[in-house]
N, C-alpha and C. Protein backbone atom coordinates (compact mmCIF):
# COMPACT_ATOMS: atom_id res chain seq x y z
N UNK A 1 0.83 -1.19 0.00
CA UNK A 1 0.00 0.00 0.00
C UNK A 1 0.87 1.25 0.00
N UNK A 2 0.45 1.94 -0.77
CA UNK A 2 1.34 3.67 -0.62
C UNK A 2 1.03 4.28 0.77
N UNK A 3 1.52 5.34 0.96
CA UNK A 3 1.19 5.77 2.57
C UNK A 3 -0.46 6.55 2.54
N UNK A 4 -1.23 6.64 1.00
CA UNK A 4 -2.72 6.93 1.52
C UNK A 4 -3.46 5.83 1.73
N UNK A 5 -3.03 4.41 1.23
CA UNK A 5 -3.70 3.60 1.61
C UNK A 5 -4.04 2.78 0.36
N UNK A 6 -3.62 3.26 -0.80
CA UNK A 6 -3.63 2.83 -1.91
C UNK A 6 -3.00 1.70 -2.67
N UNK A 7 -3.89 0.68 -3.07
CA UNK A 7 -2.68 -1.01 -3.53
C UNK A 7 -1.93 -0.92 -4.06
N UNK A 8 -1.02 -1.14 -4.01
CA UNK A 8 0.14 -1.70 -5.15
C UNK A 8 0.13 -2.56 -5.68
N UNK A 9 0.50 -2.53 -7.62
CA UNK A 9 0.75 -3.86 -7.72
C UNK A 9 1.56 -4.91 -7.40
N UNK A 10 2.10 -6.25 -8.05
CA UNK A 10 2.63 -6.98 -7.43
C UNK A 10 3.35 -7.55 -6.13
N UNK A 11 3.91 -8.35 -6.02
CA UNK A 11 4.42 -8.87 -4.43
C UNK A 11 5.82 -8.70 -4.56
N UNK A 12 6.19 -8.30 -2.93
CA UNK A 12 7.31 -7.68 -2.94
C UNK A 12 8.17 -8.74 -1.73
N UNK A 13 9.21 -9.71 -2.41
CA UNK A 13 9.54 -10.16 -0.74
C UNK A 13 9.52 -9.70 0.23
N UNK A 14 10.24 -8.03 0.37
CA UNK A 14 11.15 -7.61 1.55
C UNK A 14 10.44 -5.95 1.24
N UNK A 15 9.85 -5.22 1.77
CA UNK A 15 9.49 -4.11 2.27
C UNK A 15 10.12 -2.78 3.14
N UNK A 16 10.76 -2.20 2.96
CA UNK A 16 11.20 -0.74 3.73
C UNK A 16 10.30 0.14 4.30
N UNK A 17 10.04 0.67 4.84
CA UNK A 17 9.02 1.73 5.15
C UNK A 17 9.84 2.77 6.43
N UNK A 18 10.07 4.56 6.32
CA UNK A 18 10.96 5.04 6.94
C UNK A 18 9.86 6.33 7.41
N UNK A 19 9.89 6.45 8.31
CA UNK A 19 9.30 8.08 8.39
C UNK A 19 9.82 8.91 9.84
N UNK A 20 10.31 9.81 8.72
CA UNK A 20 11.17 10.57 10.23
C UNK A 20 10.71 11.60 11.25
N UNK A 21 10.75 11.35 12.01
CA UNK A 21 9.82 12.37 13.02
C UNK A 21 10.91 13.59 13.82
N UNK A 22 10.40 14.89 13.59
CA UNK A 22 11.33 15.50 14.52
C UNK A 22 11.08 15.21 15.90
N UNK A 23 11.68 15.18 16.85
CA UNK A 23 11.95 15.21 18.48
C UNK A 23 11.86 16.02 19.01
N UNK A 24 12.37 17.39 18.55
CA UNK A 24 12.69 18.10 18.97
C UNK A 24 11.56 19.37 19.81
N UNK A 25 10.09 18.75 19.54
CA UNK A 25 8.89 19.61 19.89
C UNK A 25 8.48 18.96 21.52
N UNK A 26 9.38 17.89 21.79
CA UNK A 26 8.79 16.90 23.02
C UNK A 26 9.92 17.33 23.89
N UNK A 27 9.49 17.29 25.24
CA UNK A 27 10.67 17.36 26.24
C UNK A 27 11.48 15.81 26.57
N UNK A 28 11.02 14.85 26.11
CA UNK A 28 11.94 13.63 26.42
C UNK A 28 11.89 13.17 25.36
N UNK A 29 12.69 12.01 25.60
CA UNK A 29 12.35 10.60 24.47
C UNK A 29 10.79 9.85 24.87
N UNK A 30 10.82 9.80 25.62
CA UNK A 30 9.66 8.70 26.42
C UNK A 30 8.58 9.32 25.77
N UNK A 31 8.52 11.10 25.99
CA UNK A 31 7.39 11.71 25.89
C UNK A 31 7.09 11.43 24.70
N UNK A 32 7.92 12.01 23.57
CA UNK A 32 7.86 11.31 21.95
C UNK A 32 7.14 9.85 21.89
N UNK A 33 8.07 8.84 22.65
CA UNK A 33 7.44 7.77 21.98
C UNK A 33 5.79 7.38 22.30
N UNK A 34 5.23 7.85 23.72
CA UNK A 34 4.04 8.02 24.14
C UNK A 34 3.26 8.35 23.29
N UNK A 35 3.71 9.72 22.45
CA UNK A 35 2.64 10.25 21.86
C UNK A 35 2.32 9.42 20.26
N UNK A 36 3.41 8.98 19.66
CA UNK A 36 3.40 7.98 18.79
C UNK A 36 2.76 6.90 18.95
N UNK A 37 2.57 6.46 20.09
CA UNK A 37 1.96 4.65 20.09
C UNK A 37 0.95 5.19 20.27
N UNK A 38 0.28 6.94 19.84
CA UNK A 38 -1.14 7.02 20.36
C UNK A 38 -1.70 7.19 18.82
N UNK A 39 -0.53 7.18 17.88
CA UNK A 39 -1.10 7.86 16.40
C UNK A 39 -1.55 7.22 15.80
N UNK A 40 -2.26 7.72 14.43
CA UNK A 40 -3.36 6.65 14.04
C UNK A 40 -2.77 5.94 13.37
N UNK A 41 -1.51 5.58 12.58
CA UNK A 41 -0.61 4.27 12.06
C UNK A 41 -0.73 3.65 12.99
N UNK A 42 -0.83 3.78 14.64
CA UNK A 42 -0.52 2.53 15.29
C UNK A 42 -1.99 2.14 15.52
N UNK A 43 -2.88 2.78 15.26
CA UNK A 43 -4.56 2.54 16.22
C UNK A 43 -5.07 1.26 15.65
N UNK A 44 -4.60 0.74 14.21
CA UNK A 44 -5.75 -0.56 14.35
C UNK A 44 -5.05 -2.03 14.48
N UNK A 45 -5.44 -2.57 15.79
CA UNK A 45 -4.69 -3.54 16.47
C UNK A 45 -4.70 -4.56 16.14
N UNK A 46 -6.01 -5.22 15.20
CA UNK A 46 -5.98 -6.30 14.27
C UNK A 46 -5.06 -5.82 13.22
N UNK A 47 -4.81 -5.00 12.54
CA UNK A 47 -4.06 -4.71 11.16
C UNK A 47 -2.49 -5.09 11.62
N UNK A 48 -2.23 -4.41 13.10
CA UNK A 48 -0.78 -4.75 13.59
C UNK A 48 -0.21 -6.19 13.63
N UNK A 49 -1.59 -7.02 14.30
CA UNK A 49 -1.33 -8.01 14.94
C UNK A 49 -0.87 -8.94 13.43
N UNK A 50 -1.87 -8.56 12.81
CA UNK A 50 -1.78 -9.36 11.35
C UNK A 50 -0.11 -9.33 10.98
N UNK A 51 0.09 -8.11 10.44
CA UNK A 51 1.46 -7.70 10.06
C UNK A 51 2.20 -8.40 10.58
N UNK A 52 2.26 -8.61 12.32
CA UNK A 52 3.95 -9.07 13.15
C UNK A 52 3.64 -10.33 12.83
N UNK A 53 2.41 -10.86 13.13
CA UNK A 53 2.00 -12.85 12.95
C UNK A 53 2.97 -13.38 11.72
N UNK A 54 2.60 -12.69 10.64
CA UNK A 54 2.93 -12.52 9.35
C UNK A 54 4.54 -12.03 9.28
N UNK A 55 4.93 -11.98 9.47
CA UNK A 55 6.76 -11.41 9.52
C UNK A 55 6.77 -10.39 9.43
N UNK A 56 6.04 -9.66 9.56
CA UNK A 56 6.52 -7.81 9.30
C UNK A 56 7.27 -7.21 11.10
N UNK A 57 7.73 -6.69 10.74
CA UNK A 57 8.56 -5.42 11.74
C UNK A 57 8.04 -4.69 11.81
N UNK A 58 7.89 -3.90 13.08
CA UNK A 58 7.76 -2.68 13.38
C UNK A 58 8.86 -2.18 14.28
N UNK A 59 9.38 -1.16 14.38
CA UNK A 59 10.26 -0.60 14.88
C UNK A 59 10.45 0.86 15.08
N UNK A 60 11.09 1.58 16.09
CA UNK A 60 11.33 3.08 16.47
C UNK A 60 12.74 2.90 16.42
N UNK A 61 13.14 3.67 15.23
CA UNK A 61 14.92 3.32 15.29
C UNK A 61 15.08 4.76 15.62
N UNK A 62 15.88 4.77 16.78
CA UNK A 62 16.26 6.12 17.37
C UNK A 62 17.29 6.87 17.49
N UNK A 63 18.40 7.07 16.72
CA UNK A 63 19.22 7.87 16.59
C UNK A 63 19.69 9.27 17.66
N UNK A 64 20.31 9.18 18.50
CA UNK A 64 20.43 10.34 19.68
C UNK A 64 22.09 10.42 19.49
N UNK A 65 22.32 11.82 19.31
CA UNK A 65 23.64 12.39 19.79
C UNK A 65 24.00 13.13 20.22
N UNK A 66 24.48 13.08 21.51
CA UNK A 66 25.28 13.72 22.58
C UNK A 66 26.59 14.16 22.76
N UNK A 67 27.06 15.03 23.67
CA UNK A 67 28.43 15.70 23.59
C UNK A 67 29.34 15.01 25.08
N UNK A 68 28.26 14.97 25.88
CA UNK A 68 28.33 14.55 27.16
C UNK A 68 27.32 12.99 27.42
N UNK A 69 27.86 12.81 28.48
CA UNK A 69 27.47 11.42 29.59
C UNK A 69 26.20 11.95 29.72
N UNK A 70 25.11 10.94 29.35
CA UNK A 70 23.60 11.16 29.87
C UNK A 70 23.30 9.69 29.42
N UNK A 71 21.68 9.73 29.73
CA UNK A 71 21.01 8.80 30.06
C UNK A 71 19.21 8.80 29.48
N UNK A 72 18.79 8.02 29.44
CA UNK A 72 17.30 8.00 29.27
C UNK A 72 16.75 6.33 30.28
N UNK A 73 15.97 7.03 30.44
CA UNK A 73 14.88 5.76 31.33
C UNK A 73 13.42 5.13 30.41
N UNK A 74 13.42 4.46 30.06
CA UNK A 74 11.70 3.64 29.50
C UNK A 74 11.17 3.14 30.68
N UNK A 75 10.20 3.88 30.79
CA UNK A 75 9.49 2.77 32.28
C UNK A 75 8.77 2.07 31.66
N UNK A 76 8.54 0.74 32.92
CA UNK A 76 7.58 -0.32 31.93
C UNK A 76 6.69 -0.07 31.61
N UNK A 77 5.80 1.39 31.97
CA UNK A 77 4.47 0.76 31.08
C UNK A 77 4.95 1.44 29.87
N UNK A 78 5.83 1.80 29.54
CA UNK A 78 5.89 2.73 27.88
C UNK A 78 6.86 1.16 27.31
N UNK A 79 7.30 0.42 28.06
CA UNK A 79 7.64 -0.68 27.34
C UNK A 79 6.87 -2.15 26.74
N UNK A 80 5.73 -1.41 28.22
CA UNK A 80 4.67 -2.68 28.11
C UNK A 80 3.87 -2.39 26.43
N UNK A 81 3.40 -1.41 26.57
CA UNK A 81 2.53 -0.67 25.62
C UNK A 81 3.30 -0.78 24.49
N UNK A 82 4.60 -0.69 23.96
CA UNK A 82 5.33 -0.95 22.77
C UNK A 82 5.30 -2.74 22.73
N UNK A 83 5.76 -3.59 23.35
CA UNK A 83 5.45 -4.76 23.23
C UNK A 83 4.18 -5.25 22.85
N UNK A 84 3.01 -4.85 23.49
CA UNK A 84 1.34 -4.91 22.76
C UNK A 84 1.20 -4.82 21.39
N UNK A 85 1.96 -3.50 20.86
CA UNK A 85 1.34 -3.25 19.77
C UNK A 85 2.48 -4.04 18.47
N UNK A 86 3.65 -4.78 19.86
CA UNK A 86 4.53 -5.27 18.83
C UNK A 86 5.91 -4.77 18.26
N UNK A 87 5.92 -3.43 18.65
CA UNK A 87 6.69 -2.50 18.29
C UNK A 87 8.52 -2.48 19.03
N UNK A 88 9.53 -2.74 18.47
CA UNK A 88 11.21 -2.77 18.67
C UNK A 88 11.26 -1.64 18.42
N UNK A 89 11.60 -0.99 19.77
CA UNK A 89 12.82 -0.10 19.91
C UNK A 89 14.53 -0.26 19.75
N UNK A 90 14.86 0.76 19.00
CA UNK A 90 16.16 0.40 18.48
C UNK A 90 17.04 1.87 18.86
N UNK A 91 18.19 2.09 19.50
CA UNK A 91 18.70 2.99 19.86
C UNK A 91 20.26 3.51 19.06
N UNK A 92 20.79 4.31 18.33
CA UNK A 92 21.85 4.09 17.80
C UNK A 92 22.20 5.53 18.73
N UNK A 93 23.11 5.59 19.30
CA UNK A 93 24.08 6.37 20.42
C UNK A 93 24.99 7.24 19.81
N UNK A 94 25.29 8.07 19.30
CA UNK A 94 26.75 8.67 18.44
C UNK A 94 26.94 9.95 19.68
N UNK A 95 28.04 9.60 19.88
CA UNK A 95 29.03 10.58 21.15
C UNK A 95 30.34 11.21 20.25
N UNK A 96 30.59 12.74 20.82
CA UNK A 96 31.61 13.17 20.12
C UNK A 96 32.65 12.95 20.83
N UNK A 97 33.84 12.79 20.08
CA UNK A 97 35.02 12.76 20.88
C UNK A 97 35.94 13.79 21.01
């Protein structure tokens, strides 16, 4: 499907799908990802469930770079709630030297 919802033809083994979100309007990470598992790509839970049953991925690949030593916390329920809907968090770290 295109991103309005529209078929495509033929079958595709292997699928990409990328969409980049700025961060930069949220005061955390957590807060970001909260508000995402509330958006309507994630709202229909049969369509998800189908997808992961089926081999598809979902994922938040997260890219953060820092100058200094810090940290982020996921509490469980923002981990619980990503596991439900199926969803891997993925963190890539880049520190300057």
């Amino acid at each position: 499907m295109t991103p309005k919802g529209n078929l495509l033809n033929g079958v595709y083994e292997r699928t990409s799908v990328l969409f980049p979100f700025d961060v930069e309007e949220y005061d955390s990470v957590e807060e970001f990802l909260l508000h995402m598992l509330d958006a309507d790509f994630l709202k229909d839970e049969a369509r998800l469930s189908e997808f992961v049953s089926t081999g598809g991925r979902l994922e938040f690949f997260l890219g953060i770079f820092c100058e200094n030593n810090g940290g982020i916390e996921f509490d469980t329920d923002l981990m619980r709630r990503l596991a439900a809907k199926g969803v891997s968090l993925s963190l890539d770290i880049y520190g300057s030297t």
